[in-house]
Protein backbone atom coordinates (compact mmCIF):
# COMPACT_ATOMS: atom_id res chain seq x y z
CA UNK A 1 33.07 57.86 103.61
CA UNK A 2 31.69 56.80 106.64
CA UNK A 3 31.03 58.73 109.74
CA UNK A 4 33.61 56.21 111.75
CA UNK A 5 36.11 56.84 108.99
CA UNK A 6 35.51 60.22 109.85
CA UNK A 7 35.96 60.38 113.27
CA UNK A 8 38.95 58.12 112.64
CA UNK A 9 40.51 60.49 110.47
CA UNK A 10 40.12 63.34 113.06
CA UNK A 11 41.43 61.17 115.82
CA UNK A 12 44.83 60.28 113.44
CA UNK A 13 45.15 63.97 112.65
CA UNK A 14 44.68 64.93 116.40
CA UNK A 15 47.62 62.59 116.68
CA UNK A 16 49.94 64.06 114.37
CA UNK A 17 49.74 67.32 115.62
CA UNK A 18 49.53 66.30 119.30
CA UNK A 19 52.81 64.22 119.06
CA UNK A 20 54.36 66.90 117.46
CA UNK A 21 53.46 69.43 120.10
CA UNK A 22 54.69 67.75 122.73
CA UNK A 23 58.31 66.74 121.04
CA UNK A 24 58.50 69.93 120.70
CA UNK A 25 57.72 71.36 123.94
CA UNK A 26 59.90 68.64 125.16
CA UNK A 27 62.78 69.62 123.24
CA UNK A 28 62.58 73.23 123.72
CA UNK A 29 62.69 72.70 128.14
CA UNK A 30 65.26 69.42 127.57
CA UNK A 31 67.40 70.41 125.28
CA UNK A 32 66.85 74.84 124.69
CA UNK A 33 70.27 75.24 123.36
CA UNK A 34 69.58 79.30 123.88
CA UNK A 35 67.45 81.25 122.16
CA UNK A 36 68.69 80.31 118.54
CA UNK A 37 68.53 76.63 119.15
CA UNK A 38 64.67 77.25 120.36
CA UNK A 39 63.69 79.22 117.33
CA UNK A 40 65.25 76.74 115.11
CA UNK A 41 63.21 73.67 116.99
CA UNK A 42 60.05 76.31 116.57
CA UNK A 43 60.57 77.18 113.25
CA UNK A 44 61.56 73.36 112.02
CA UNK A 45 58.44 72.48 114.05
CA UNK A 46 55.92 75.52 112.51
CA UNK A 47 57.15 74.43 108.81
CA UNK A 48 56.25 70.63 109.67
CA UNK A 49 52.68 71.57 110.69
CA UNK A 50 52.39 73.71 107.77
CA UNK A 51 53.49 70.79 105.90
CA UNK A 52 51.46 68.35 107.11
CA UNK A 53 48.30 71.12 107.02
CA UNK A 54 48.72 71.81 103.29
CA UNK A 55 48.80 67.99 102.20
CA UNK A 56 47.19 66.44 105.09
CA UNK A 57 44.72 67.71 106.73
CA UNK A 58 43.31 70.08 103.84
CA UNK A 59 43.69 67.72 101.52
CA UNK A 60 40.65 66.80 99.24
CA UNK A 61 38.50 64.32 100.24
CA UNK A 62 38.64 61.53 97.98
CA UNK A 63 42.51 61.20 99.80
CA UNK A 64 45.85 60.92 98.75
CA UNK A 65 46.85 60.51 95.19
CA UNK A 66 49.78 58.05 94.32
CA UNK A 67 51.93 61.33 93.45
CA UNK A 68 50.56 63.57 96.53
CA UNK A 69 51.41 60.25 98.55
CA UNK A 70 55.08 60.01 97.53
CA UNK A 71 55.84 63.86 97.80
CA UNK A 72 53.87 64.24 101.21
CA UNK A 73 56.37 61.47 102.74
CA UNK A 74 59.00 62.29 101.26
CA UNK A 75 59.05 65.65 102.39
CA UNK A 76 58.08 64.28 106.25
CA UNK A 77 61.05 62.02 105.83
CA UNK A 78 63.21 64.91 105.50
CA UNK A 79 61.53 67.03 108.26
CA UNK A 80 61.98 64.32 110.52
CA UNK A 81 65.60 63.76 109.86
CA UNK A 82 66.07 67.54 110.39
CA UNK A 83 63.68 67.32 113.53
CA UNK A 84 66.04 64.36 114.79
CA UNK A 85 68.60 66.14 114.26
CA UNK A 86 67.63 68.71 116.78
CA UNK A 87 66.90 66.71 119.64
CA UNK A 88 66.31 63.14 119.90
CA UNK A 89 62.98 64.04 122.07
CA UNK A 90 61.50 64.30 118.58
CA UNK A 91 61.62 60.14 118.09
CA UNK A 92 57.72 60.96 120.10
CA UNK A 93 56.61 62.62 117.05
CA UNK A 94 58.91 60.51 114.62
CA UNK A 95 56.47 57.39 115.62
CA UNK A 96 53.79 58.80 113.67
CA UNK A 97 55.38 58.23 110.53
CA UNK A 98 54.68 54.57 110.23
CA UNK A 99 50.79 55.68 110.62
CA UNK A 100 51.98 58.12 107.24
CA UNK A 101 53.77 55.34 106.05
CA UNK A 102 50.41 53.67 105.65
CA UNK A 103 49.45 56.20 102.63
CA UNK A 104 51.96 55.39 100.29
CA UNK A 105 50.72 52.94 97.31
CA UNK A 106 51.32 49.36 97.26
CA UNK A 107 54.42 47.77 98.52
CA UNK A 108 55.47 51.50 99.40
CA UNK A 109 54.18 51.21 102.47
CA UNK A 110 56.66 48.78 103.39
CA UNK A 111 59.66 51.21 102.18
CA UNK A 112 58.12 53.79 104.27
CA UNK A 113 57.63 52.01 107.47
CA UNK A 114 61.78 50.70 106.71
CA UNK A 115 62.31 54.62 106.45
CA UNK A 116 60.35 55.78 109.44
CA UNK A 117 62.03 52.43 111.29
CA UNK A 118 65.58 53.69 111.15
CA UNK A 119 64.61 57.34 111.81
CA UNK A 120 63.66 55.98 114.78
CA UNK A 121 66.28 53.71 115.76
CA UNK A 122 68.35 56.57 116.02
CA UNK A 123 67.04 57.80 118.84
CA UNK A 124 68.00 54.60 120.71
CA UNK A 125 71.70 55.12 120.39
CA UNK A 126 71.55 59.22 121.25
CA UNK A 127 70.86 60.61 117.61
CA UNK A 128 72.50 60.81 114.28
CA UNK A 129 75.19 62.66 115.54
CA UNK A 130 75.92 59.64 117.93
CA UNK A 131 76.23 56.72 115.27
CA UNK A 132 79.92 55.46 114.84
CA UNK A 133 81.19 52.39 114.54
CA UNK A 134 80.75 51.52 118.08
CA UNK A 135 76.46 52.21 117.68
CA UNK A 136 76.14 51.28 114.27
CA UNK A 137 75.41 47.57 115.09
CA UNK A 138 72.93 48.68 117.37
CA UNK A 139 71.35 51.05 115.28
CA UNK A 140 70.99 48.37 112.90
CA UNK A 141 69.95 45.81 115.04
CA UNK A 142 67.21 48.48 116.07
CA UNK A 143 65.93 49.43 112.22
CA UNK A 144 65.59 46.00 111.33
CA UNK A 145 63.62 45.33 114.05
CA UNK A 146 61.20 48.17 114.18
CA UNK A 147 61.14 47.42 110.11
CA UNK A 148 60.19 43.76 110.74
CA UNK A 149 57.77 44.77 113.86
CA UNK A 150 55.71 48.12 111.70
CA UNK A 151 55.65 45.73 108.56
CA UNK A 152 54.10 42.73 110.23
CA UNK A 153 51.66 45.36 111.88
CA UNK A 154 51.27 46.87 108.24
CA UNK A 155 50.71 43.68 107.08
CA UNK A 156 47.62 42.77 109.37
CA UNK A 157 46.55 46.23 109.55
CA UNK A 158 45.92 45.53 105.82
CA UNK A 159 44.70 42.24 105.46
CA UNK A 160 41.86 43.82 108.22
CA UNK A 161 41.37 46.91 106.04
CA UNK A 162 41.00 44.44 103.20
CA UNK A 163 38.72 42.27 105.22
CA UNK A 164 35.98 45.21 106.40
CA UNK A 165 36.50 46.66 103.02
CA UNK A 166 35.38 42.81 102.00
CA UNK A 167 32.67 43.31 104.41
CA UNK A 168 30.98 46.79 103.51
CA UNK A 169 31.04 45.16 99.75
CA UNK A 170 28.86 42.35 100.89
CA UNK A 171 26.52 44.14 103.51
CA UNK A 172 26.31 46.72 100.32
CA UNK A 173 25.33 43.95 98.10
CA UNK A 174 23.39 42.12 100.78
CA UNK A 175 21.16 45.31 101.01
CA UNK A 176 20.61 45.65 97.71
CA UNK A 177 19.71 41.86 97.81
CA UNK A 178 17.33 42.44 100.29
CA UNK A 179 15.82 45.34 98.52
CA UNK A 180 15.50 43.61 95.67
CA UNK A 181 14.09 40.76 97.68
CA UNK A 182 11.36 42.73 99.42
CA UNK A 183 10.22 44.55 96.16
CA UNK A 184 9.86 41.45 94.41
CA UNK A 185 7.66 39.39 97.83
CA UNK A 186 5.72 42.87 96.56
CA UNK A 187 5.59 42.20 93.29
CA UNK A 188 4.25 38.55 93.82
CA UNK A 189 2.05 39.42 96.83
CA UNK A 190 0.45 41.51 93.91
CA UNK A 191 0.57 38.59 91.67
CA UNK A 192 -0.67 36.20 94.04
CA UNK A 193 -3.63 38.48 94.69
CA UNK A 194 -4.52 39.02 91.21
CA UNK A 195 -4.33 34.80 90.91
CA UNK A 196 -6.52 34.77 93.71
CA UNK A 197 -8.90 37.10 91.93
CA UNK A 198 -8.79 34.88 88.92
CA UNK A 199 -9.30 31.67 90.70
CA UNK A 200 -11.94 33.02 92.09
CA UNK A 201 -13.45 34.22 88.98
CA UNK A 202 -12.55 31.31 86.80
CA UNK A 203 -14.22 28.98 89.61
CA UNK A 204 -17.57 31.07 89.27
CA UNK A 205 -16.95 30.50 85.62
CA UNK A 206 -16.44 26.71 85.78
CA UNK A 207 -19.17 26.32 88.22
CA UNK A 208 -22.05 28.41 85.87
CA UNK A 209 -20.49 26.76 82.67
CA UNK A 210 -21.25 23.60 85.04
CA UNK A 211 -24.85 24.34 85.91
CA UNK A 212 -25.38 25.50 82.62
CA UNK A 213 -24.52 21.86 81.52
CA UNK A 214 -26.11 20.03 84.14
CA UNK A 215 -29.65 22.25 83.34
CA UNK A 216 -29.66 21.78 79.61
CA UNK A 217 -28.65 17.52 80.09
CA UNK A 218 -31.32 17.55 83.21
CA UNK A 219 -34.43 19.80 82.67
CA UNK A 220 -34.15 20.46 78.79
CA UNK A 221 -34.08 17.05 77.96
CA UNK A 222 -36.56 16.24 80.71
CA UNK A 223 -39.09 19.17 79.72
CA UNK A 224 -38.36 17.74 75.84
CA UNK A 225 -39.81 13.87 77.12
CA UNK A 226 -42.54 15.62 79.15
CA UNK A 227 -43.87 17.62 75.79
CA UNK A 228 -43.56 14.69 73.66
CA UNK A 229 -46.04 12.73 76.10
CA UNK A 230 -48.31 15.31 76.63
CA UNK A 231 -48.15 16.28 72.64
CA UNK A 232 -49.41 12.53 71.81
CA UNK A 233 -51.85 12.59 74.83
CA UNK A 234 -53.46 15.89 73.07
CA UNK A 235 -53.14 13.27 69.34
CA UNK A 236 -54.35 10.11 71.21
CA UNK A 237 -57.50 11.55 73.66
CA UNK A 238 -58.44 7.65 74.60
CA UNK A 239 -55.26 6.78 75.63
CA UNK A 240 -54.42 10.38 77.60
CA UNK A 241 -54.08 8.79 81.04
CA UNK A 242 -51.21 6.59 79.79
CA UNK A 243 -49.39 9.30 78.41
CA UNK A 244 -49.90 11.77 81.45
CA UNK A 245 -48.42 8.87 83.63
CA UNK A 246 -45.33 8.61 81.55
CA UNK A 247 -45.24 12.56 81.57
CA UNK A 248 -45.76 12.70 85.38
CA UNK A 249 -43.17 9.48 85.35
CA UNK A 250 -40.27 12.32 83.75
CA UNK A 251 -41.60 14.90 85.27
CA UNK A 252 -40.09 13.35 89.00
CA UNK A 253 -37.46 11.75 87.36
CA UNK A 254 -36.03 15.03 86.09
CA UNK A 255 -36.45 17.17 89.41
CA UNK A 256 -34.65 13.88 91.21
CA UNK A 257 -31.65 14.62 88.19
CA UNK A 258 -31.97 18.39 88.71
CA UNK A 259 -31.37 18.27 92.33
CA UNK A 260 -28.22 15.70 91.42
CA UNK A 261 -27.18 18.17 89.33
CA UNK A 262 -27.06 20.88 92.29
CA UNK A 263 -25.11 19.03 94.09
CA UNK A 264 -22.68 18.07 92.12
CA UNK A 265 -23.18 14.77 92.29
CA UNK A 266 -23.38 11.49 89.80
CA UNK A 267 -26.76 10.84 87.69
CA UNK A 268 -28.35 8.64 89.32
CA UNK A 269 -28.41 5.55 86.50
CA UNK A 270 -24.60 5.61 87.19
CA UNK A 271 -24.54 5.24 90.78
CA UNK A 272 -25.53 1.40 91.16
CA UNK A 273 -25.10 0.40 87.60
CA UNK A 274 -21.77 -0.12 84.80
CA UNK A 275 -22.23 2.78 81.91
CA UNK A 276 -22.91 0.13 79.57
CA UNK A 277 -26.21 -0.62 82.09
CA UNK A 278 -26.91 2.91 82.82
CA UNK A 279 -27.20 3.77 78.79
CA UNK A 280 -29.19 0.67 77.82
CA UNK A 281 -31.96 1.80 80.79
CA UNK A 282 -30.78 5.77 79.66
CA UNK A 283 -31.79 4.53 75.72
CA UNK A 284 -35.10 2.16 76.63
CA UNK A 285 -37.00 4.78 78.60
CA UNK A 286 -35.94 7.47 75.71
CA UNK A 287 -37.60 4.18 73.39
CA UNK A 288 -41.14 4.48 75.51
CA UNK A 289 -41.42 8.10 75.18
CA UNK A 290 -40.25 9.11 71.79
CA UNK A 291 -41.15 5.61 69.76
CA UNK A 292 -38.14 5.26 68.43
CA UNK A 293 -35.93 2.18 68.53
CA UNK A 294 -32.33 2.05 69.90
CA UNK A 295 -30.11 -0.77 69.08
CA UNK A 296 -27.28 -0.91 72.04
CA UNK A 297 -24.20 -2.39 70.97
CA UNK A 298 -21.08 -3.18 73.63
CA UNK A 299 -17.97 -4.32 72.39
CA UNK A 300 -14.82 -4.79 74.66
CA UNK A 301 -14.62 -5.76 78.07
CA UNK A 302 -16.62 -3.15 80.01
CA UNK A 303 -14.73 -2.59 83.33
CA UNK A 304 -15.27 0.44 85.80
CA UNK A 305 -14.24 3.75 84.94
CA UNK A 306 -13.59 7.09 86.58
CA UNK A 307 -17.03 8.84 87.55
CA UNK A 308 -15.98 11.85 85.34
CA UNK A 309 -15.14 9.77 82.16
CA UNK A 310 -18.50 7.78 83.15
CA UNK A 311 -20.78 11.02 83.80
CA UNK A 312 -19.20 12.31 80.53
CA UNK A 313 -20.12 9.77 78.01
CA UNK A 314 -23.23 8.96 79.34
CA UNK A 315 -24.45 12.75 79.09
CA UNK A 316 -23.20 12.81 75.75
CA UNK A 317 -25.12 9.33 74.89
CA UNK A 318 -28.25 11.56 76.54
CA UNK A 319 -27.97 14.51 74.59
CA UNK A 320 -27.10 12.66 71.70
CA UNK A 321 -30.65 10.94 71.86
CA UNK A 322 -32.24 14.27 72.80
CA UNK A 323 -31.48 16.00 69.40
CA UNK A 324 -32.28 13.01 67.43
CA UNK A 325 -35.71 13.25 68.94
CA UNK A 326 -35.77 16.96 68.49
CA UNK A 327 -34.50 17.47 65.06
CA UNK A 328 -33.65 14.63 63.01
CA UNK A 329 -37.21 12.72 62.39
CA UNK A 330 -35.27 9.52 62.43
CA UNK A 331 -37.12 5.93 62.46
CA UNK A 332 -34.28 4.17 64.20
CA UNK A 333 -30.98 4.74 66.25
CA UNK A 334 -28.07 3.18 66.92
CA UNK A 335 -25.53 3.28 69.74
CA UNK A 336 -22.31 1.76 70.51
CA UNK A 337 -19.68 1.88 73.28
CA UNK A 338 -16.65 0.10 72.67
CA UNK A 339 -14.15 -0.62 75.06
CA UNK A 340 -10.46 -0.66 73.84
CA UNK A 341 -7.13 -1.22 76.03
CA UNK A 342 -6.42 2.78 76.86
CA UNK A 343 -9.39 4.43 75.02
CA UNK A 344 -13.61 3.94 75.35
CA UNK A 345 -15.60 5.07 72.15
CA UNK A 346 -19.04 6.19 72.32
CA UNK A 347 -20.94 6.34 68.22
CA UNK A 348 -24.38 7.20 68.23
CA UNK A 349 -25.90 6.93 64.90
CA UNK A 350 -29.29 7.80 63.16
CA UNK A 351 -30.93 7.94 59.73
CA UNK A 352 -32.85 10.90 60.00
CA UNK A 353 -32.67 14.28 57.78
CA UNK A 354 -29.20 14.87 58.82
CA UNK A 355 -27.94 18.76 58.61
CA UNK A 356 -24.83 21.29 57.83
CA UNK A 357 -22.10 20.34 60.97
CA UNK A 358 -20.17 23.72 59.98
CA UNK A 359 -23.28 25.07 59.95
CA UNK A 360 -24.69 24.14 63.10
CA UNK A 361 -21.72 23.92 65.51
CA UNK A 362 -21.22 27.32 66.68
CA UNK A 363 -24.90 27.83 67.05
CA UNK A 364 -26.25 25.49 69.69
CA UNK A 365 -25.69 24.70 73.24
CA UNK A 366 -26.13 20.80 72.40
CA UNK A 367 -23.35 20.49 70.53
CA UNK A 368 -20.97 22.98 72.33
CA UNK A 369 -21.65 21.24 75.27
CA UNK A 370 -20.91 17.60 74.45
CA UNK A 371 -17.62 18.86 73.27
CA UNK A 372 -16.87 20.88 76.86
CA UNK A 373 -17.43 17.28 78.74
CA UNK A 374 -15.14 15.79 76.52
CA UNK A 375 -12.56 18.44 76.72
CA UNK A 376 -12.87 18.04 80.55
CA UNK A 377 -11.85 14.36 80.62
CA UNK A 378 -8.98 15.11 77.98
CA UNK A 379 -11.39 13.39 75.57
CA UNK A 380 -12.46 14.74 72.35
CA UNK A 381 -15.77 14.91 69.95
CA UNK A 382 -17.02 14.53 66.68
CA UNK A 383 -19.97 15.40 64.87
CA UNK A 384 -20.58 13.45 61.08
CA UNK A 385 -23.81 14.72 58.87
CA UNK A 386 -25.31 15.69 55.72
CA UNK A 387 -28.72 16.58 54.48
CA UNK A 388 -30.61 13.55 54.32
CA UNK A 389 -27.88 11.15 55.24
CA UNK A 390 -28.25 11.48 58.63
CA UNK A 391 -26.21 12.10 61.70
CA UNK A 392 -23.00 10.49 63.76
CA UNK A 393 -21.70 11.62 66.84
CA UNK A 394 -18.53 9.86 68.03
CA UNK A 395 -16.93 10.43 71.56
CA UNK A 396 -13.69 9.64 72.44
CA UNK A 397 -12.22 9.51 76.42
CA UNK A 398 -9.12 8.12 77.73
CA UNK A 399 -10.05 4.44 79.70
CA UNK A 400 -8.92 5.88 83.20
CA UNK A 401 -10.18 2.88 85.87
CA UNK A 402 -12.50 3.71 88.71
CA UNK A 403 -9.75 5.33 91.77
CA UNK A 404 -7.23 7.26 89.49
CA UNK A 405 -7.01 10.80 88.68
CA UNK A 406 -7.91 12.48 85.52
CA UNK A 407 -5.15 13.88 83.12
């Protein structure tokens, strides 16, 4: 209950007992008829307080029962006819019982305010003991009308109970809504923190996994040129000055790629050439510094493609090369990138001692990250070998043109 239903409830009892102090002060100066009349208004007066104390205003608090309802009116009813019948001063207190009508269940109400509205009417034609024939048409005329006036009043005095009881449901539920509400813009400000830590962190992991890539395609292969010219300037001592050149050639050529790499930006073979272009220069300097030959196939139309698809394949092309000169002793190479209507392919082939792919997979960065670049341009990888049968890499990326997204 609220604290304005309690205050009304004090106010309506107030009522009662006010109205029925003043009929009855009324009646007792008005109409004393001697000192038995006045004990009888008194006492008639005393035992409707008591009544209306006992199942009124002590009642419990969770309010009238259906039961409690009907036998609280009923025995009202009765104290106002007997009231009434004292002195017609007591219609003033007789009012209240269309207020009392109002806790009966249901459609009772209605009976009761019909009740209350010819207990009333009586007073308008000088009491019960005044209704003949001659007043009975008025006294009708009268209970019908106070019945139709306290119904319709009933009536709307429901439909607004019904309406604020309406409205304390929904500001009820809207609170909880709104509690709910603010517990879960908690729950995700939490979440969206802890996605913010994990961006953050994944980024930092992207970006090393990144470098990582860009170092071991950039420097390795570099420093892997650089030690093959300086190995056959140490094997050829009349011809060292050649071989220095070429190693001082790489040498700038990989810092130039290293710094690329730092900045996230394209190898430079790729910036003013076509990938097929950019390999066939890519495979002819690898030529000059390991000695081994590299037959460059193209097949397909080559068109333009999107810089990541581009960068990928040609680092996989690079590191491809890079492992044939570092572990497969092959005499001769072949690569070929092959241009289809939604796919490029990318085989790089060698006969050299070939190895274990199962083997060999897990264990070195090479490998691992060739498969990474692919992954990145929803492309894939795969690695064919045996021991002394030599080696196949083939790379497969989606043909996204030069200007679109990636998938």
């Amino acid at each position: 209950m609220t604290e304005w239903e309690r205050r009304q409830g004090r106010t309506v009892h107030a009522v009662l007992y006010g109205m029925l102090a003043a009929s009855t002060l009324l009646a007792v100066l008005v109409e004393p008829g001697g000192a038995p009349g006045v004990l009888a208004t008194l006492g008639l007066a005393a035992l409707t307080a008591v009544w209306m104390l006992g199942l009124v205003t002590l009642r419990p608090a969770g309010g009238f029962g259906p039961v409690t309802a009907w036998v609280h009116y009923a025995g009202m009813t009765v104290l106002f006819g007997l009231l009434l019948w004292r002195s017609t001063l007591f219609g003033l207190f007789a009012w209240t019982g269309y207020v009392q009508a109002g806790w009966l269940p249901g459609r009772g109400r209605y009976a009761g305010v019909a009740i209350t509205a010819f207990l009333v009417a009586s007073t308008y034609v000088g009491g019960f003991r005044n209704i003949n024939a001659g007043t009975l048409p008025l006294y009708v005329v009268f209970g019908l009308a106070g019945t139709g006036i306290g119904g319709a009043f009933l009536f709307f005095n429901r439909r607004l109970g019904e309406q604020n009881d309406r409205q304390r449901t929904m500001l009820a539920e809207l609170t909880e809504a709104n509690a709910r509400l603010e517990t879960a813009l908690e729950e995700n400000a939490g979440l969206h923190a802890q996605l913010l830590a994990q961006a953050r962190e994944a980024g930092a992991l992207d970006e090393r996994a990144r470098m990582a890539r860009e170092i071991h395609d950039t420097l390795a292969q570099g420093f892997t040129g650089i030690v093959a010219q300086l190995e056959a300037a140490l094997q050829n001592p009349d011809r060292w000055e050649r071989y220095a050149r070429q190693a001082q050639a790489l040498a700038r050529e990989n810092l130039t790629e290293a710094r690329r790499s730092v900045q996230a930006l394209r190898p430079g073979p790729l910036e003013q050439a076509l990938l097929p272009e950019a390999i066939g220069r890519m495979t002819g300097r690898w030529t000059a510094s390991c000695g081994v030959p590299v037959s460059v196939e193209t097949t397909g139309e080559p068109c333009p493609l999107h810089p990541d698809v581009e960068v990928a394949l040609f680092r996989v092309a690079q590191e491809a090369l890079t492992n044939v000169a570092k572990h497969a002793g092959a005499t001769r190479v072949g690569l070929t990138l092959s241009y289809l209507d939604d796919l490029v392919l990318l085989d790089v082939r060698d006969d050299g001692v070939g190895f274990v792919p199962d083997r060999a997979s897990g264990g070195g960065f090479g490998l691992s990250s060739m498969r990474q670049r692919m992954l990145r341009v929803a492309g894939g990888l795969s690695v064919e070998s045996a021991p002394g049968e030599g080696t196949a890499v083939n790379a497969t990326a989606p043909a996204i043109p030069a200007g679109e997204g990636t998938r």
